[in-house]
Protein backbone atom coordinates (compact mmCIF):
# COMPACT_ATOMS: atom_id res chain seq x y z
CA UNK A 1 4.29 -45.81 5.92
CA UNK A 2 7.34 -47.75 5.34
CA UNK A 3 9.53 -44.18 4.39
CA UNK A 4 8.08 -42.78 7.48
CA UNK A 5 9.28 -46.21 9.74
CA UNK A 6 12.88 -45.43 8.64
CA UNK A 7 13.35 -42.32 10.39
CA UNK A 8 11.02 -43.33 13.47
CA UNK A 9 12.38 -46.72 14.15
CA UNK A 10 15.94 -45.62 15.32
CA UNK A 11 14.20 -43.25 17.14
CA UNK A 12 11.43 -45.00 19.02
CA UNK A 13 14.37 -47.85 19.63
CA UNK A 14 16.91 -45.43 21.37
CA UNK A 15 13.68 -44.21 23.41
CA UNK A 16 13.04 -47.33 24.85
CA UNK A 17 16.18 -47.79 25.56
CA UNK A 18 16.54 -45.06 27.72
CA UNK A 19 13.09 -45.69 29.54
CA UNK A 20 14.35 -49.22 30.31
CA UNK A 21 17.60 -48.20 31.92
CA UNK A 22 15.89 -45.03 33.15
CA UNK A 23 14.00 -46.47 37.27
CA UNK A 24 17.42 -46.74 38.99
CA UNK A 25 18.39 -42.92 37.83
CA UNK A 26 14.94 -42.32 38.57
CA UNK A 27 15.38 -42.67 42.52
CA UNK A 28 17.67 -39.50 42.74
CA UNK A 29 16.65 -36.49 44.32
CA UNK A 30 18.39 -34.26 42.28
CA UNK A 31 18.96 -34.13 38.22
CA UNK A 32 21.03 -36.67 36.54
CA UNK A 33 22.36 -36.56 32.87
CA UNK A 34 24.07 -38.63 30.53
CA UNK A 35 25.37 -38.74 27.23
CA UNK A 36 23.79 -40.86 24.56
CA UNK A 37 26.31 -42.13 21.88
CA UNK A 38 25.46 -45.29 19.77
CA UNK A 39 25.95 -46.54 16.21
CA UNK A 40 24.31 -49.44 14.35
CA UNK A 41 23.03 -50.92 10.87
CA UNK A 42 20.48 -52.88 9.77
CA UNK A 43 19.83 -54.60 6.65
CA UNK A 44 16.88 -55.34 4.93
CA UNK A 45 17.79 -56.95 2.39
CA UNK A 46 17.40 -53.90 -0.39
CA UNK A 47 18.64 -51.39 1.75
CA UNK A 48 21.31 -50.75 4.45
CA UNK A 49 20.47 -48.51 7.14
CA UNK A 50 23.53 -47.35 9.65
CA UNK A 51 22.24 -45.04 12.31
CA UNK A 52 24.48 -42.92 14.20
CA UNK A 53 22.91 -41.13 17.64
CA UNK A 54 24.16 -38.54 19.65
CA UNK A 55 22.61 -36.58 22.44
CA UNK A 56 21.85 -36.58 26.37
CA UNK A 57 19.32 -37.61 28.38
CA UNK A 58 18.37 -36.07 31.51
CA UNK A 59 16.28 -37.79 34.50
CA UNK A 60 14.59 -35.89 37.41
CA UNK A 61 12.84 -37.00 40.43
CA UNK A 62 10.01 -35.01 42.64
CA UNK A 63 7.44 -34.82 44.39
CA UNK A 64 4.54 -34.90 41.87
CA UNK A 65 6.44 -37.97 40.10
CA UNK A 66 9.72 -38.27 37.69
CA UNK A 67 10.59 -37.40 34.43
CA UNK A 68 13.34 -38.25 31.25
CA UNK A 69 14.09 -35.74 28.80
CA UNK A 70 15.58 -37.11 26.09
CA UNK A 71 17.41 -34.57 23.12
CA UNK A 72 19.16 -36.54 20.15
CA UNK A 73 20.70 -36.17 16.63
CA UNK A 74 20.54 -39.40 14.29
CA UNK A 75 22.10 -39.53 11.48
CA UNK A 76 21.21 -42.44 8.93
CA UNK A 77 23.14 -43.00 6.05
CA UNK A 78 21.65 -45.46 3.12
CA UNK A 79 23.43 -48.13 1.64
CA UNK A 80 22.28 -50.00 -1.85
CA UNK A 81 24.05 -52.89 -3.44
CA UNK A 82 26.80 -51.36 -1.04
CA UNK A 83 26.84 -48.29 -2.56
CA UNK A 84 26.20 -44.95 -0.97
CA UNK A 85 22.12 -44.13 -1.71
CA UNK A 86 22.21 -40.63 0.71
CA UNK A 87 21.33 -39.76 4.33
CA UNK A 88 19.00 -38.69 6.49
CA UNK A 89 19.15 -36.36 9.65
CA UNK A 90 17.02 -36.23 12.68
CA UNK A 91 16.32 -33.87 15.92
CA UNK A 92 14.34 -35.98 18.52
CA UNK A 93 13.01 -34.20 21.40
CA UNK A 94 11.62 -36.79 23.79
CA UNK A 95 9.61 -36.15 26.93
CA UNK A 96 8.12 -38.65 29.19
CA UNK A 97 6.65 -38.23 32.83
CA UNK A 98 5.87 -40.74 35.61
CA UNK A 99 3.00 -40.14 37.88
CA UNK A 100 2.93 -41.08 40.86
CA UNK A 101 -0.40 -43.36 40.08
CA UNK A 102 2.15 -45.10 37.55
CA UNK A 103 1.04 -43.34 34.42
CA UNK A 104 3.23 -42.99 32.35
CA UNK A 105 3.12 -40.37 29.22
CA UNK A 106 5.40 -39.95 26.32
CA UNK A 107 5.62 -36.74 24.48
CA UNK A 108 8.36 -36.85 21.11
CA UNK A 109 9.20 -34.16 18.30
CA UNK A 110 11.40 -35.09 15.45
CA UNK A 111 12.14 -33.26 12.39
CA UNK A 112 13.55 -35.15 9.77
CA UNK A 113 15.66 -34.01 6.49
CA UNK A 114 16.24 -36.20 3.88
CA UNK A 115 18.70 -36.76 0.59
CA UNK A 116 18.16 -39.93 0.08
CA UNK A 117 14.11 -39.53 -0.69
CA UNK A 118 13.74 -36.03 -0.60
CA UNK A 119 11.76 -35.89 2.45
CA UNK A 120 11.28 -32.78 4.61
CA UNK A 121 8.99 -33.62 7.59
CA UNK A 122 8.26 -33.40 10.55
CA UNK A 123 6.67 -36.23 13.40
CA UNK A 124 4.73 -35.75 16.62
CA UNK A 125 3.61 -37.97 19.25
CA UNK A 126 2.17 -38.30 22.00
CA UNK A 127 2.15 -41.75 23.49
CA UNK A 128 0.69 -42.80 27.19
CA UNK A 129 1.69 -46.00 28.63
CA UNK A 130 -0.38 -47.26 31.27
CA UNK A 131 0.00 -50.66 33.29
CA UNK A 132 2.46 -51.51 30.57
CA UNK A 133 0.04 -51.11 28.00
CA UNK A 134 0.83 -47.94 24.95
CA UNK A 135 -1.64 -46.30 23.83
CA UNK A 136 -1.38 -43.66 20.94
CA UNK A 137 -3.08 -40.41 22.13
CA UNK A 138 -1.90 -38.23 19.14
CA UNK A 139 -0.19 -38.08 15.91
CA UNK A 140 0.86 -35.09 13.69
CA UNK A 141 3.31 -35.87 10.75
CA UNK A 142 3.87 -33.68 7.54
CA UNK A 143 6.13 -36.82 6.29
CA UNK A 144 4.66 -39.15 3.41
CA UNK A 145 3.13 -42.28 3.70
């Protein structure tokens, strides 16, 4: 579980981050875009993990309730004692729609390739958030625990 948290957890965080900033954009009437571009690391303590995301985001507003598509490329590069361990590279397709009773559900695709642990997978979720409350509806992953 703890390979599979690697390439999620960059995800998942530039997700929320998007939904957070997402109710003002929300308001328009007619599509809105921007571009997402952000780089970070984070160390715990064996490894280094420096995450570098690209993509847009794209909010519309309507009559049956809003939505935020969200289409990203990470790439994660792995750090050891300092020294280069390999990379990872993600596609995130994100997907989440507001209903008008204030449902919220979350749709995300990622497909993940990696040299550092030799991981091919894929992740899929499906995630509803209701009254501020997330609730896993589905998972289907091909990664490794």
């Amino acid at each position: 579980m703890r390979s599979l948290f690697r390439f999620v957890a960059p995800v998942i965080a530039a997700g929320a981050i998007v939904l957070a900033g997402s109710s003002a954009a929300l308001a328009a009437a007619t599509p809105t875009s921007a571009s997402l571009d952000a780089e970070w690391c984070f160390d715990d303590v064996v490894r280094v993990y420096c995450f570098d995301v690209e993509g847009t985001v794209m909010f519309l507003d309507n009559k049956a309730g809003s939505s935020v598509n969200v289409h990203e490329r990470t790439v994660t590069t792995y750090y050891e004692g300092g020294a280069y361990a390999g990379e990872s590279r993600s596609v995130e397709m994100f997907r989440g729609v507001f209903q008008n009773d204030g449902t919220v559900v979350m749709q995300s695709k990622i497909n993940t390739k990696s040299t550092a642990f030799g991981e091919d997978c894929s992740y899929r979720m499906v995630l509803k958030i209701v009254d501020y409350e997330a609730v896993v509806d589905h998972v289907k992953s091909t990664c490794g625990g």
